[in-house]
N, C-alpha and C. Protein backbone atom coordinates (compact mmCIF):
# COMPACT_ATOMS: atom_id res chain seq x y z
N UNK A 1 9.18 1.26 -16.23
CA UNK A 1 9.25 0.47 -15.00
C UNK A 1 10.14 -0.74 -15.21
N UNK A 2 10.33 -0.99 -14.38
CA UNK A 2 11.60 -1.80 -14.45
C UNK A 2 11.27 -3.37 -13.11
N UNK A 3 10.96 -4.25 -14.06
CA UNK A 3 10.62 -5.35 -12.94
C UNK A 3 9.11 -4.89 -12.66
N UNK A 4 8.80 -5.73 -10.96
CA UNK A 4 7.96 -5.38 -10.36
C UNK A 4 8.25 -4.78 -8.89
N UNK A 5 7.95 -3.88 -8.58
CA UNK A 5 8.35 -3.27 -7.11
C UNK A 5 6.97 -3.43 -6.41
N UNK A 6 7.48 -3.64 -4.95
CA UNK A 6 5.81 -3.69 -4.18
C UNK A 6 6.07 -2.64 -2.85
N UNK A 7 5.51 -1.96 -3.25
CA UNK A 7 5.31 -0.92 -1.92
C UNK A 7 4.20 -0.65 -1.05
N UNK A 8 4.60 -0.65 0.04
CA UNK A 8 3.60 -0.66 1.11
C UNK A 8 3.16 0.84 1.79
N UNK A 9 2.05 0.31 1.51
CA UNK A 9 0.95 1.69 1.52
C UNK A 9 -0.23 1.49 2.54
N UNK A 10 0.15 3.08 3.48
CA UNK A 10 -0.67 3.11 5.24
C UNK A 10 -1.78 3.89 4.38
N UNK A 11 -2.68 3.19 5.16
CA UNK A 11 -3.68 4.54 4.62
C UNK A 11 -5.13 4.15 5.81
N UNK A 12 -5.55 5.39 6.00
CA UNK A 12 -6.47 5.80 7.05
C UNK A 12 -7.56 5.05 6.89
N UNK A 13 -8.06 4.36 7.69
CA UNK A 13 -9.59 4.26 7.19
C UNK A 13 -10.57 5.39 7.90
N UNK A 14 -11.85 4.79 7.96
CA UNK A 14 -13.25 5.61 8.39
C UNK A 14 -13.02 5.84 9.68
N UNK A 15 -12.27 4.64 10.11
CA UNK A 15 -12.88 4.33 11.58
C UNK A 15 -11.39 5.04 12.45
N UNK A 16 -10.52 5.69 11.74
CA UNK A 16 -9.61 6.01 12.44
C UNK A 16 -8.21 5.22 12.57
N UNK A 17 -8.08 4.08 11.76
CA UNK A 17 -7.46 3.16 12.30
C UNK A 17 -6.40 3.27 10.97
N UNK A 18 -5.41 2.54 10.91
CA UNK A 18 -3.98 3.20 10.18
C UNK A 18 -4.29 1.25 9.25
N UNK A 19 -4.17 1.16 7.98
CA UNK A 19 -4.01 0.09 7.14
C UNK A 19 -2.83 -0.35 6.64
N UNK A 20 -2.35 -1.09 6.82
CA UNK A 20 -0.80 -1.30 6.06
C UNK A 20 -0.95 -2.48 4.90
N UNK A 21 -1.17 -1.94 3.76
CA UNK A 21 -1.23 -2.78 2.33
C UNK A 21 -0.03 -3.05 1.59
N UNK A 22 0.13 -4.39 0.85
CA UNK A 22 1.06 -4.56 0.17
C UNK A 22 0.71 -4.14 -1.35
N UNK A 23 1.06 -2.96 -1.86
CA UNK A 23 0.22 -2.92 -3.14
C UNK A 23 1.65 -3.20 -4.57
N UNK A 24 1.42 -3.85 -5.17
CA UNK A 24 2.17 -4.59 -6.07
C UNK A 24 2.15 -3.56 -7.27
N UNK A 25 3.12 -2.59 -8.03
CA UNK A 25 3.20 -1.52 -9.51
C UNK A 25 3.63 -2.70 -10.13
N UNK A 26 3.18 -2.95 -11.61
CA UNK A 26 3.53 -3.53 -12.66
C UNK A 26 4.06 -2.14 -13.77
């Protein structure tokens, strides 16, 4: 890996509803 990259990640919840996270790879 090279640096840090942050990619953003949808993900479903329970309730139906769409999440948009900033999740940070080291």
């Amino acid at each position: 890996m090279i640096g840090v990259v942050s990619l953003p990640v949808v993900r479903v919840t329970e309730d139906g509803r769409t999440d948009i996270e900033d999740v940070v790879t080291r």
